[in-house]
PDB file of N, CA and C in Angstrom:
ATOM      1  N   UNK A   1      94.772  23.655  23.160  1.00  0.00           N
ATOM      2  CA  UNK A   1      95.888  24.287  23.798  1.00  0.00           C
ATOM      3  C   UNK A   1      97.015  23.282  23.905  1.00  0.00           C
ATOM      4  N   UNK A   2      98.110  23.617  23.458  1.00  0.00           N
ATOM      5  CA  UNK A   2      99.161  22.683  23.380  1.00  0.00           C
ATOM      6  C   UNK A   2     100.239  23.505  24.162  1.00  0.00           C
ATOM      7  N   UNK A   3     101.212  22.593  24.879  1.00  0.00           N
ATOM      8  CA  UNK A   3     101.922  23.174  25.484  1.00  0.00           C
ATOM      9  C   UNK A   3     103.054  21.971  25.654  1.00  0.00           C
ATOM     10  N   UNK A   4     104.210  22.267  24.958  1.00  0.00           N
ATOM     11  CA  UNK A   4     105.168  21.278  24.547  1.00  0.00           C
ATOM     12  C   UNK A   4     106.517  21.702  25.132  1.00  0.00           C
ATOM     13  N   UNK A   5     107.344  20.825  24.702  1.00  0.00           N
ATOM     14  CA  UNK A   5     108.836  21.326  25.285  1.00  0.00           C
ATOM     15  C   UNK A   5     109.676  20.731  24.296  1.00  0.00           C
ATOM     16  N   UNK A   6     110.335  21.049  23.510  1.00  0.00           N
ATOM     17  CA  UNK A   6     111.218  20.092  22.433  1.00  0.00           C
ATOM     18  C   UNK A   6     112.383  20.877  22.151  1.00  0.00           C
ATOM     19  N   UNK A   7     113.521  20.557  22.895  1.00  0.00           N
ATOM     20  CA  UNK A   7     115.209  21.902  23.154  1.00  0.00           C
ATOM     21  C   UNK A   7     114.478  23.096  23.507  1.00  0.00           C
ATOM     22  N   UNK A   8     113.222  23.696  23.603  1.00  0.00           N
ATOM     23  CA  UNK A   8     113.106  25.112  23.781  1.00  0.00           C
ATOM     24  C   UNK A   8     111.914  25.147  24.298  1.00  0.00           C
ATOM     25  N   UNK A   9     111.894  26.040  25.081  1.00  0.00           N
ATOM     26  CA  UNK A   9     110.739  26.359  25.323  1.00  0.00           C
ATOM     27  C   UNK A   9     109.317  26.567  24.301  1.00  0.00           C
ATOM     28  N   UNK A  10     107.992  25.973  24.227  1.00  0.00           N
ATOM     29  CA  UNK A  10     107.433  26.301  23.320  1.00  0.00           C
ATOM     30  C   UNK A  10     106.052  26.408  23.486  1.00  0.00           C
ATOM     31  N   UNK A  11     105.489  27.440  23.511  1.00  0.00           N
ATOM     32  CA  UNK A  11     103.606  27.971  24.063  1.00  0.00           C
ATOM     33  C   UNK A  11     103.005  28.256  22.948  1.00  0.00           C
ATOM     34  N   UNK A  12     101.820  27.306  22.347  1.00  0.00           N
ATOM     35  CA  UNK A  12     101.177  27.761  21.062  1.00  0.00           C
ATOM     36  C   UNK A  12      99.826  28.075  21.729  1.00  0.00           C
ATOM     37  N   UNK A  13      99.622  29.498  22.117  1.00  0.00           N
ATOM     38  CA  UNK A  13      98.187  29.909  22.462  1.00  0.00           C
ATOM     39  C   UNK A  13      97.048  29.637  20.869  1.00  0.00           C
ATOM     40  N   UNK A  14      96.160  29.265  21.420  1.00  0.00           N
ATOM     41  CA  UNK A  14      95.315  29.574  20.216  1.00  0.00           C
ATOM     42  C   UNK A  14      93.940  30.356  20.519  1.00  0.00           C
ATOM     43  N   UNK A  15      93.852  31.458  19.773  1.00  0.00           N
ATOM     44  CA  UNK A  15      93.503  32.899  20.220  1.00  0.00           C
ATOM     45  C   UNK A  15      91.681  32.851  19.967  1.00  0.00           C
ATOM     46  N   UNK A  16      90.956  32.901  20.523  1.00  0.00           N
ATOM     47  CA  UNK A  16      89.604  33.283  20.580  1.00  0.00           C
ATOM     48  C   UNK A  16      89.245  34.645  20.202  1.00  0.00           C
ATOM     49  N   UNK A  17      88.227  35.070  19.594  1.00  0.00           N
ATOM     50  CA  UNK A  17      87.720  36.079  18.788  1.00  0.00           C
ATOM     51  C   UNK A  17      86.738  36.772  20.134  1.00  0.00           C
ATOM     52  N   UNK A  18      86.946  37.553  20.920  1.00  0.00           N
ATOM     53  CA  UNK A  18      85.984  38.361  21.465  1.00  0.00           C
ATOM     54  C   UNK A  18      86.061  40.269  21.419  1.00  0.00           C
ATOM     55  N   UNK A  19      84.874  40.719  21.473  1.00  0.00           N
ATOM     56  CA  UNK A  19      84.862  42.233  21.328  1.00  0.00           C
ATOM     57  C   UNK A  19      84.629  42.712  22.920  1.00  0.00           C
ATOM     58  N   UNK A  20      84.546  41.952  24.067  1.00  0.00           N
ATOM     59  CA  UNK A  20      84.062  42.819  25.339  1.00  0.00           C
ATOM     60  C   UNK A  20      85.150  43.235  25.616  1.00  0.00           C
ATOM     61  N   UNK A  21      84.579  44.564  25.772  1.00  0.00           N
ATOM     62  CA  UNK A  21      85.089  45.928  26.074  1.00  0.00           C
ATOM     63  C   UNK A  21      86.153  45.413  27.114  1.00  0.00           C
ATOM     64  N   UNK A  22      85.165  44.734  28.423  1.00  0.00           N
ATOM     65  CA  UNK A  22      86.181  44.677  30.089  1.00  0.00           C
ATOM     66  C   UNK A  22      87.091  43.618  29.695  1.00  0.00           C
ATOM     67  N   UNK A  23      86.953  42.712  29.142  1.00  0.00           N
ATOM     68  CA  UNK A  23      87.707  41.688  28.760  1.00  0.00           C
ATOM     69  C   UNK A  23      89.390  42.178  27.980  1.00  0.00           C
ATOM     70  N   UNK A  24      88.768  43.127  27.181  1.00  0.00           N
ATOM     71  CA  UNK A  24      90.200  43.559  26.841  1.00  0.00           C
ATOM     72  C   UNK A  24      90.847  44.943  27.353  1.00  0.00           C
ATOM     73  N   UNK A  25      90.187  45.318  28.459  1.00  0.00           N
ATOM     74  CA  UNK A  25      91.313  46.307  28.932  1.00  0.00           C
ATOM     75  C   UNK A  25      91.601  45.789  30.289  1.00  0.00           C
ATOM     76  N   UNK A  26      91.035  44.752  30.718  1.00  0.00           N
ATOM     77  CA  UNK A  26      91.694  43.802  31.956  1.00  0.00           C
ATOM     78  C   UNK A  26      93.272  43.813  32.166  1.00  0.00           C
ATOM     79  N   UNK A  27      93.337  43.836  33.178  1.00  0.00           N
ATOM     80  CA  UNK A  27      95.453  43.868  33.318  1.00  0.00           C
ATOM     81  C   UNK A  27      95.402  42.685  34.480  1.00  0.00           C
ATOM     82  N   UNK A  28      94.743  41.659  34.336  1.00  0.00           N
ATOM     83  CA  UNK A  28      95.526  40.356  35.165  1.00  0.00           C
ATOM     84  C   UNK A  28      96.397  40.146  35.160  1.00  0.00           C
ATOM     85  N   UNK A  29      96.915  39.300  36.357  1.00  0.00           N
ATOM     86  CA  UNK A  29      98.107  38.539  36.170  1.00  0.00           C
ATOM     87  C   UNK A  29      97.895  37.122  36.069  1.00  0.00           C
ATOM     88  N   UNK A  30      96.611  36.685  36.200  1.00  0.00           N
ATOM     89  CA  UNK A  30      96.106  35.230  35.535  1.00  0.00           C
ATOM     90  C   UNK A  30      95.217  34.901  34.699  1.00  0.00           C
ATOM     91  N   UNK A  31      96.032  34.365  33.817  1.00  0.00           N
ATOM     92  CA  UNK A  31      95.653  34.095  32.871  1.00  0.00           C
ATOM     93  C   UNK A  31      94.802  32.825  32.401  1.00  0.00           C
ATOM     94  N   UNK A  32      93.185  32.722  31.873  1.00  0.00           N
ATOM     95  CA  UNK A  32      92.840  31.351  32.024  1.00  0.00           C
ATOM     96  C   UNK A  32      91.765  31.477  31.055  1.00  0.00           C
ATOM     97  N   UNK A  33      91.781  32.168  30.482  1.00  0.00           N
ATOM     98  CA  UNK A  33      91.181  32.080  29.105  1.00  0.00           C
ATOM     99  C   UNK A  33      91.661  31.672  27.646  1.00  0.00           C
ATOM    100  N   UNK A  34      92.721  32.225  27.961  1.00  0.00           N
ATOM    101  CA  UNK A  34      93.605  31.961  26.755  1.00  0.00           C
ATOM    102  C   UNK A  34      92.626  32.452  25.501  1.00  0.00           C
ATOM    103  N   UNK A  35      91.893  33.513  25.572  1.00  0.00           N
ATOM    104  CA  UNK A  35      91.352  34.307  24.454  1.00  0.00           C
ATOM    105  C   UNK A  35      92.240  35.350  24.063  1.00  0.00           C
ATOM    106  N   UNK A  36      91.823  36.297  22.990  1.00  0.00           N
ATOM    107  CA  UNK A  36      92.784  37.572  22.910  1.00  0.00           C
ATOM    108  C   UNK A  36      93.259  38.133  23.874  1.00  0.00           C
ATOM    109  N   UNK A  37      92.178  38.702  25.247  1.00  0.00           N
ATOM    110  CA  UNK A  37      92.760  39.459  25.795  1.00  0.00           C
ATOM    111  C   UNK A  37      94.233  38.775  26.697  1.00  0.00           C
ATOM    112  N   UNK A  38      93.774  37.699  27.100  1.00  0.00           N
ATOM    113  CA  UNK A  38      94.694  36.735  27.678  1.00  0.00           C
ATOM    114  C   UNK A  38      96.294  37.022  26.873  1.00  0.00           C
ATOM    115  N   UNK A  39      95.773  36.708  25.599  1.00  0.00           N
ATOM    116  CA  UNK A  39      97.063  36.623  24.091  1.00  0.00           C
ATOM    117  C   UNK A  39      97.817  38.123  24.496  1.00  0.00           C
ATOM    118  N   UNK A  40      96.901  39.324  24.407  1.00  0.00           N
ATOM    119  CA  UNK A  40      97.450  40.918  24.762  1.00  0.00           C
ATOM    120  C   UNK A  40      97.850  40.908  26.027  1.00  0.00           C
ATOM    121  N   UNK A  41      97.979  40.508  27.177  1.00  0.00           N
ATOM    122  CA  UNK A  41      98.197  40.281  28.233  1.00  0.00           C
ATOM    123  C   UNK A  41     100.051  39.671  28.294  1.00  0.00           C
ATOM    124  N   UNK A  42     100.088  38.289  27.854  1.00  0.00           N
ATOM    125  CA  UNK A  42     100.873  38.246  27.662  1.00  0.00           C
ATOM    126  C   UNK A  42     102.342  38.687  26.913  1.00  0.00           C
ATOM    127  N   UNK A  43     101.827  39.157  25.605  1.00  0.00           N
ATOM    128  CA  UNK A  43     102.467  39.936  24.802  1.00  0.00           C
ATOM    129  C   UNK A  43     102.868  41.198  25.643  1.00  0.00           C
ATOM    130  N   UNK A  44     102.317  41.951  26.564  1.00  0.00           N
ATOM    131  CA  UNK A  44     102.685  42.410  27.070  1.00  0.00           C
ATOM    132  C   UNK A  44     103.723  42.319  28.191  1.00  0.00           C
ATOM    133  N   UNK A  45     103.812  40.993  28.488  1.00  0.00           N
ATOM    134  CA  UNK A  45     104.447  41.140  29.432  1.00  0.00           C
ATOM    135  C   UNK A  45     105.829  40.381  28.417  1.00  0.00           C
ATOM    136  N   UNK A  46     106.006  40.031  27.469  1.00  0.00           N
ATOM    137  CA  UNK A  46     107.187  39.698  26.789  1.00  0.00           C
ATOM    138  C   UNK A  46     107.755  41.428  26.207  1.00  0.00           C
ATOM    139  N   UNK A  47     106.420  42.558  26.086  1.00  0.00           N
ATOM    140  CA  UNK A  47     107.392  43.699  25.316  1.00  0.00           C
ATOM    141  C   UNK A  47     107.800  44.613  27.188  1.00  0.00           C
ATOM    142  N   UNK A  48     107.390  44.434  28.028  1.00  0.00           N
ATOM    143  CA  UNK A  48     107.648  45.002  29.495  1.00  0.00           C
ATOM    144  C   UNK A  48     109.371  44.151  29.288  1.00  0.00           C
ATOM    145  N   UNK A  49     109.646  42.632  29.236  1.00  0.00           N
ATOM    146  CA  UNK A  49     110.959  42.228  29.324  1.00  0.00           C
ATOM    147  C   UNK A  49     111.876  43.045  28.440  1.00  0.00           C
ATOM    148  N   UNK A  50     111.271  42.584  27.071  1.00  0.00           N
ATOM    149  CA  UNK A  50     112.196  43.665  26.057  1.00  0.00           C
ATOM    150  C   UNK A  50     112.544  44.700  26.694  1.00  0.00           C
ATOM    151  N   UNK A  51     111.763  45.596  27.277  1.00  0.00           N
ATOM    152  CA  UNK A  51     112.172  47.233  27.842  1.00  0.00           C
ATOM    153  C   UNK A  51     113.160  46.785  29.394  1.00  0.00           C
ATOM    154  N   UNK A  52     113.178  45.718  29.973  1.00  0.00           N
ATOM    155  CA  UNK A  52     113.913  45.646  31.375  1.00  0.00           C
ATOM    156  C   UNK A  52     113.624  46.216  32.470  1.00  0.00           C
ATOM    157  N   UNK A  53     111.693  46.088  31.735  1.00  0.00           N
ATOM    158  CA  UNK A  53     110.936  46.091  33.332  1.00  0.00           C
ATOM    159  C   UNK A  53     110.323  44.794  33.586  1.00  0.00           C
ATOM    160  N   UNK A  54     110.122  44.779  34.823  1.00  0.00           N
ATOM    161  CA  UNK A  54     109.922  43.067  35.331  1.00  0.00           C
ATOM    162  C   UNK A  54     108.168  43.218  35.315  1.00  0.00           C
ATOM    163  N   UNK A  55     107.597  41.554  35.405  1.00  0.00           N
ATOM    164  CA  UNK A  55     106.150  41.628  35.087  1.00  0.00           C
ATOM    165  C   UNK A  55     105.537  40.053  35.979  1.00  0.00           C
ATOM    166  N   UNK A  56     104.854  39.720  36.229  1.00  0.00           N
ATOM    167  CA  UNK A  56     104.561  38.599  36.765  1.00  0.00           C
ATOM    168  C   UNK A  56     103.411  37.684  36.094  1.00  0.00           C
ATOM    169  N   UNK A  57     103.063  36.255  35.919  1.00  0.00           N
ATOM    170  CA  UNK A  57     102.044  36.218  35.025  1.00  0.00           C
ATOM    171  C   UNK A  57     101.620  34.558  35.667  1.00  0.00           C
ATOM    172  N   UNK A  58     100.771  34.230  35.835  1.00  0.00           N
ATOM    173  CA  UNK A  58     100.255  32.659  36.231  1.00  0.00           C
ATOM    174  C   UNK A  58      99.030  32.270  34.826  1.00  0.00           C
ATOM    175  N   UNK A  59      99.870  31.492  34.212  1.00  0.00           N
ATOM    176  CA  UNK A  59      98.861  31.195  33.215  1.00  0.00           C
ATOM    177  C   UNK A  59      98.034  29.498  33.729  1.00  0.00           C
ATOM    178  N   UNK A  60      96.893  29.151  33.225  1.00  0.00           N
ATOM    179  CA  UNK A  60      96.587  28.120  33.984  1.00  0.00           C
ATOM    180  C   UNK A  60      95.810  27.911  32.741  1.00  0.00           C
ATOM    181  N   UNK A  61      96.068  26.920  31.938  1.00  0.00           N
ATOM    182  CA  UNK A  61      95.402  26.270  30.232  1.00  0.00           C
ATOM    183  C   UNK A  61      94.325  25.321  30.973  1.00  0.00           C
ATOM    184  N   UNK A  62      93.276  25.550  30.069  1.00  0.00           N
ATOM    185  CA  UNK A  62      92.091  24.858  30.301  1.00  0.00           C
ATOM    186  C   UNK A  62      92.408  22.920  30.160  1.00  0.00           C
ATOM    187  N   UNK A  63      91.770  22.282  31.065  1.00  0.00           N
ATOM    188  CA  UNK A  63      92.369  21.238  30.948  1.00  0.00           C
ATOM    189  C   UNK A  63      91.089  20.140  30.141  1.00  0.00           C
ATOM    190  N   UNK A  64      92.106  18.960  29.353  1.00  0.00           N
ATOM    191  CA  UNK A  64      91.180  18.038  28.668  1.00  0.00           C
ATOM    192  C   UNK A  64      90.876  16.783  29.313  1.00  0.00           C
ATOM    193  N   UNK A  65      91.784  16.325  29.241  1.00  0.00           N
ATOM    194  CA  UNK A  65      92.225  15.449  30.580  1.00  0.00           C
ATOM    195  C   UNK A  65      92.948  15.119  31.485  1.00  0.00           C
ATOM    196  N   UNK A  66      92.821  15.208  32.793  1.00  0.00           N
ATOM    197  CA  UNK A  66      93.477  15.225  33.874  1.00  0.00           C
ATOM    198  C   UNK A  66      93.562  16.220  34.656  1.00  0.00           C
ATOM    199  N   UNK A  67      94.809  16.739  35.529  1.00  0.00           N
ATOM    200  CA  UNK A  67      94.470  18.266  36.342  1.00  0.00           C
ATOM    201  C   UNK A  67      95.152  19.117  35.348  1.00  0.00           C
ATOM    202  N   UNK A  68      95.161  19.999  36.550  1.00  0.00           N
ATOM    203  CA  UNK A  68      95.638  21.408  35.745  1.00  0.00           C
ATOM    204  C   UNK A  68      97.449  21.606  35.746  1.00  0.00           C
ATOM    205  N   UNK A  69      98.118  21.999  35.096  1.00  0.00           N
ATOM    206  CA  UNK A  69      99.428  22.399  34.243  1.00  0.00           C
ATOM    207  C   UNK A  69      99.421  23.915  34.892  1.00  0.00           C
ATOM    208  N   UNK A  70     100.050  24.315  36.142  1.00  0.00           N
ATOM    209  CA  UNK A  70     100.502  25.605  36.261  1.00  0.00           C
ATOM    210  C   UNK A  70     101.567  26.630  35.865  1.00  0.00           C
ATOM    211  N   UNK A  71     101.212  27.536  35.089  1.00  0.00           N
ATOM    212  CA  UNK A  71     102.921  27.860  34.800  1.00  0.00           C
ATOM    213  C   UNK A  71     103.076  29.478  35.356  1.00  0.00           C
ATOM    214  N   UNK A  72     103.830  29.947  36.283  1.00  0.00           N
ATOM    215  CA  UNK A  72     104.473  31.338  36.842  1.00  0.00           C
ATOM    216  C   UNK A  72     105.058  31.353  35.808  1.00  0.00           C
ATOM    217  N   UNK A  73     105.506  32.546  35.475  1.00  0.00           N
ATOM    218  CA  UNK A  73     106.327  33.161  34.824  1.00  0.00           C
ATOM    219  C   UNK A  73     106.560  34.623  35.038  1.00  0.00           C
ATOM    220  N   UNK A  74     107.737  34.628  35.680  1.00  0.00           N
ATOM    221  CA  UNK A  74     108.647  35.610  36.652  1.00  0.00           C
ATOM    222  C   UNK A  74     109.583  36.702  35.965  1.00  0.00           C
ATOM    223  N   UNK A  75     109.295  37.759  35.438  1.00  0.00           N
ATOM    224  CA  UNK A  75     110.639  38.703  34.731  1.00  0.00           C
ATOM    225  C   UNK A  75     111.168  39.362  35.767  1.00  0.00           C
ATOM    226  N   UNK A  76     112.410  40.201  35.430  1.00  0.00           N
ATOM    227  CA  UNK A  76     112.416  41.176  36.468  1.00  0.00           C
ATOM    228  C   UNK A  76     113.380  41.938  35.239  1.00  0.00           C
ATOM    229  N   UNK A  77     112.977  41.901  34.413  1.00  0.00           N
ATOM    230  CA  UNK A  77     113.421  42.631  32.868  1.00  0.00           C
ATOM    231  C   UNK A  77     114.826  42.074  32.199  1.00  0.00           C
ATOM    232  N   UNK A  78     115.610  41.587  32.982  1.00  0.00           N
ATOM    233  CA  UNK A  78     117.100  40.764  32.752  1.00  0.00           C
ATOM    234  C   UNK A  78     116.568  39.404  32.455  1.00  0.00           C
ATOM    235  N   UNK A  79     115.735  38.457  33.567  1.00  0.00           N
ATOM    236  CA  UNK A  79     115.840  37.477  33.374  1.00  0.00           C
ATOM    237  C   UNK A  79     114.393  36.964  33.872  1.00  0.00           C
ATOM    238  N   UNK A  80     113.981  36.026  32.939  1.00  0.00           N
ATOM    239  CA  UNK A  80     112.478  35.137  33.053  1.00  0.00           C
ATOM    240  C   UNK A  80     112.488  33.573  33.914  1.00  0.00           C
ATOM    241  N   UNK A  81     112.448  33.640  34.306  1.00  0.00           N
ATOM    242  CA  UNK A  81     111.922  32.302  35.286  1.00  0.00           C
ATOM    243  C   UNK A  81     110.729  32.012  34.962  1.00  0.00           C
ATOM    244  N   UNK A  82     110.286  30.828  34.300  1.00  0.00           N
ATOM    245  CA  UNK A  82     109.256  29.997  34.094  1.00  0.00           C
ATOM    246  C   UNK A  82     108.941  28.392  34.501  1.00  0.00           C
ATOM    247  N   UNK A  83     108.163  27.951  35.453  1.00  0.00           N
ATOM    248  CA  UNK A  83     108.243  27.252  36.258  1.00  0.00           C
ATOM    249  C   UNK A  83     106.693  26.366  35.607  1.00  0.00           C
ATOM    250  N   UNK A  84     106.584  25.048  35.442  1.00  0.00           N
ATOM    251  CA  UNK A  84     105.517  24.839  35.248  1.00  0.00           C
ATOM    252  C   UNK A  84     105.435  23.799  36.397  1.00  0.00           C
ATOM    253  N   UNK A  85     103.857  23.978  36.541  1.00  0.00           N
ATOM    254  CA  UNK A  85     104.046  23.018  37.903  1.00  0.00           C
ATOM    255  C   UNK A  85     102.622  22.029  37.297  1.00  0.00           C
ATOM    256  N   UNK A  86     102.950  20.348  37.362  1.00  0.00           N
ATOM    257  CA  UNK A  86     102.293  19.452  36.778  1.00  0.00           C
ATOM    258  C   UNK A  86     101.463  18.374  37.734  1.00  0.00           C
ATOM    259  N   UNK A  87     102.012  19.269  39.538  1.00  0.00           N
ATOM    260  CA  UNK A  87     101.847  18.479  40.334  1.00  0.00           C
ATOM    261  C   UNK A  87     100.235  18.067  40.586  1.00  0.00           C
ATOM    262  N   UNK A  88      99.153  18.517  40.039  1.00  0.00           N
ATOM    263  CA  UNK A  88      97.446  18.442  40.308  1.00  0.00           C
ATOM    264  C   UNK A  88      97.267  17.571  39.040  1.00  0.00           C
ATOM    265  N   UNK A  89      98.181  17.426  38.162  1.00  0.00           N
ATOM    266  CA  UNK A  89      97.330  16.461  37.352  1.00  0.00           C
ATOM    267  C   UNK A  89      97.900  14.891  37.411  1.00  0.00           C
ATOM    268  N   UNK A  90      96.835  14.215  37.990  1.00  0.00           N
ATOM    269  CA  UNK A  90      97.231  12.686  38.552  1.00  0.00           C
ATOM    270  C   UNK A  90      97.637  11.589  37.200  1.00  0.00           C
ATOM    271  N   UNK A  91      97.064  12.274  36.522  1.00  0.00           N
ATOM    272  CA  UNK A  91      96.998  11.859  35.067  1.00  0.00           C
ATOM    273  C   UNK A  91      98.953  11.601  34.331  1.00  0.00           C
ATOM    274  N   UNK A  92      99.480  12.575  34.416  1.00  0.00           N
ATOM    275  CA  UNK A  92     100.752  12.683  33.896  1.00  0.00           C
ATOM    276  C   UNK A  92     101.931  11.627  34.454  1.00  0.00           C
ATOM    277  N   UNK A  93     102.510  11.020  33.631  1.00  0.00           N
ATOM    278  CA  UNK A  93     103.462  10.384  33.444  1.00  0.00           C
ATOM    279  C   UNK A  93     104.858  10.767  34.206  1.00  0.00           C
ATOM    280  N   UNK A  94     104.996  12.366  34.201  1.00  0.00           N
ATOM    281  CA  UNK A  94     106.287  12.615  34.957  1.00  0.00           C
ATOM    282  C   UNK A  94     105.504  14.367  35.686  1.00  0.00           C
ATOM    283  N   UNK A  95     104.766  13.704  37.411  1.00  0.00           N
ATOM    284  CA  UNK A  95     104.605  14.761  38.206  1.00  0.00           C
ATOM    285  C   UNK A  95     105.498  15.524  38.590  1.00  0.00           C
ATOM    286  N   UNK A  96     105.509  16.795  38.531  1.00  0.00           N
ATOM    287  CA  UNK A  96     106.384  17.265  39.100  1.00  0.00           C
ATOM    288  C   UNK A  96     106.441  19.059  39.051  1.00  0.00           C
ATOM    289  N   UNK A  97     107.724  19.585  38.945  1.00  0.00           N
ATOM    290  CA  UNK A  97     108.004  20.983  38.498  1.00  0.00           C
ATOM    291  C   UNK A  97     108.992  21.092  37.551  1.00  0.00           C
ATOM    292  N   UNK A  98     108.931  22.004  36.545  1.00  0.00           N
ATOM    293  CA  UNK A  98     109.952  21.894  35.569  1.00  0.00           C
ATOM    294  C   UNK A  98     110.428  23.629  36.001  1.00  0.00           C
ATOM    295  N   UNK A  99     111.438  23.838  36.164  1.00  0.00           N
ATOM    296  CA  UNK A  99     111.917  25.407  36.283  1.00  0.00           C
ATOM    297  C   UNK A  99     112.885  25.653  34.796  1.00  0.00           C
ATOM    298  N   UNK A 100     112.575  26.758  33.757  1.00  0.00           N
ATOM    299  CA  UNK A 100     113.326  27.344  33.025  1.00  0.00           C
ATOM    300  C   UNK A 100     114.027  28.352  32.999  1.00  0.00           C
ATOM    301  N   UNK A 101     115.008  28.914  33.281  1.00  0.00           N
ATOM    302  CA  UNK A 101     115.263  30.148  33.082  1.00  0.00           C
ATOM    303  C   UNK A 101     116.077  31.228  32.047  1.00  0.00           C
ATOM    304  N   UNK A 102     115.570  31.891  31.366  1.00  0.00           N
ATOM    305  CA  UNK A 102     116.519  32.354  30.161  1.00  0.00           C
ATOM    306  C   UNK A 102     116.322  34.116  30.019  1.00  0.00           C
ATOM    307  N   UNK A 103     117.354  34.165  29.186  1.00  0.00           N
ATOM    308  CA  UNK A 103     117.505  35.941  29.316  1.00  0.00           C
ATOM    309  C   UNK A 103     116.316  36.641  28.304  1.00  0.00           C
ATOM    310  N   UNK A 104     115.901  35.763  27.211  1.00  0.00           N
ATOM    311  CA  UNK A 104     115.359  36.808  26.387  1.00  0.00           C
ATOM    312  C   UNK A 104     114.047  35.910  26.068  1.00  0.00           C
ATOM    313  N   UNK A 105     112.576  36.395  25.802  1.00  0.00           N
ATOM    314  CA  UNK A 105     111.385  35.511  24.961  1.00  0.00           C
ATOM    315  C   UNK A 105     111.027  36.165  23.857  1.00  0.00           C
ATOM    316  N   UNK A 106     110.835  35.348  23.102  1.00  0.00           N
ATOM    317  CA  UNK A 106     109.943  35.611  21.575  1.00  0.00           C
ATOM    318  C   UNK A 106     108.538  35.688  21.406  1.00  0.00           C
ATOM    319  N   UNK A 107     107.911  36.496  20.562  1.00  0.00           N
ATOM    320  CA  UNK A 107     106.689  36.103  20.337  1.00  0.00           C
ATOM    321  C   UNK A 107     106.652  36.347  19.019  1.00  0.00           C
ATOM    322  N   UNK A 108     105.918  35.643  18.006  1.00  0.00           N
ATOM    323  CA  UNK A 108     105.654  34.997  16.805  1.00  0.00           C
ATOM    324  C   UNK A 108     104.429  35.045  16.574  1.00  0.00           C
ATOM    325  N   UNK A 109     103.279  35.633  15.279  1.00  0.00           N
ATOM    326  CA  UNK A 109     101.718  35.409  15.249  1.00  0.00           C
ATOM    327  C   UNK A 109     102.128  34.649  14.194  1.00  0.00           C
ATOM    328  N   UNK A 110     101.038  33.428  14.114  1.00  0.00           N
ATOM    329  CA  UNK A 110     101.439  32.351  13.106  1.00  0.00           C
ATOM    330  C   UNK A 110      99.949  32.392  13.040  1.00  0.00           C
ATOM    331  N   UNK A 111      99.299  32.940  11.644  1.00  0.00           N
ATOM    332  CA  UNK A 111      97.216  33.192  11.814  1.00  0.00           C
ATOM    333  C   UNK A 111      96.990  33.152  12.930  1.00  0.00           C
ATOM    334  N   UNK A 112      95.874  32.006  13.516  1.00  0.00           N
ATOM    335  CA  UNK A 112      95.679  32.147  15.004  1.00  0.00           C
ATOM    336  C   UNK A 112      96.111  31.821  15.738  1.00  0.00           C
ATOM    337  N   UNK A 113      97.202  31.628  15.961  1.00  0.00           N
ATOM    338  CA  UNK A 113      98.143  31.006  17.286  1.00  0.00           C
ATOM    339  C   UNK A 113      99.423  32.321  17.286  1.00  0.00           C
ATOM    340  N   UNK A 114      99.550  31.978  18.567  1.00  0.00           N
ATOM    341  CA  UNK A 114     100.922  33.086  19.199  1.00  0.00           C
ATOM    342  C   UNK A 114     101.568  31.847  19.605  1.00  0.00           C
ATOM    343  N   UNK A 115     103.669  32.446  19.037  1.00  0.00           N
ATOM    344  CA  UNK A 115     104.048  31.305  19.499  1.00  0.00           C
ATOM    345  C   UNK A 115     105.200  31.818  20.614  1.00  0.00           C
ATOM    346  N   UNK A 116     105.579  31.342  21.925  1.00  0.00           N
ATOM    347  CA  UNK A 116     106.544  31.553  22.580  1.00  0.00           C
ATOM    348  C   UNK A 116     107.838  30.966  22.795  1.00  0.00           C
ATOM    349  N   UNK A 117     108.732  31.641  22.498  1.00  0.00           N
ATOM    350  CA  UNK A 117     110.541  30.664  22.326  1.00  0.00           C
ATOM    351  C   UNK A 117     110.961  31.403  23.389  1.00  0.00           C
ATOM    352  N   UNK A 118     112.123  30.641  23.787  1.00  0.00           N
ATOM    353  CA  UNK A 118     113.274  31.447  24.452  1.00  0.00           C
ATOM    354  C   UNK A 118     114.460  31.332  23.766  1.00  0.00           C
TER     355      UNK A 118
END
């Protein structure tokens, strides 16, 4: 799971292969699998913005080393607020909160990865 920042916002999920049934008709708002349904989850809540209905989403990426990388991500169909919060992992170089906010997100299937821009 990579989760970068370089001029743009940028989320490369990389998508897990599962068939359970509950798994994919789940409607969380946290996200911590980062499998398909997780992947459909989100996608959903980027085509809810497209339409200019609002959606709420806490994704939380499995961690390798150090703590955990929180990220909200806030629509209200105009505008996305994405906030990552870095403050649990003791590990990182620059603790803190990063807040983004922009009018429109992308989603991109690149084989197995989904990619997110603003």
């Amino acid at each position: 799971m990579l989760f970068g920042i370089i001029g743009v916002l940028l989320v490369i999920l990389v998508i897990t292969q599962t068939t359970d049934k509950n798994e994919l008709e789940r409607k969380d708002s946290i996200l911590h699998h980062f499998n398909k349904a997780d992947a459909e989850r989100l996608n959903e809540m980027v085509h809810r913005h497209k339409n200019e209905k609002g959606d709420y989403l806490m994704l939380i990426p499995p961690i390798i080393d150090g703590g955990y990388w929180i990220h909200d991500v806030h629509s209200n169909g105009r505008e996305i607020t994405w906030t990552i919060d870095n403050t649990r992992d003791r590990m990182s170089s620059e603790c803190g909160k990063l807040v983004y906010n922009c009018k429109s997100i992308n989603m991109n299937e690149i084989k197995e990865q989904y990619v997110y821009t603003r």
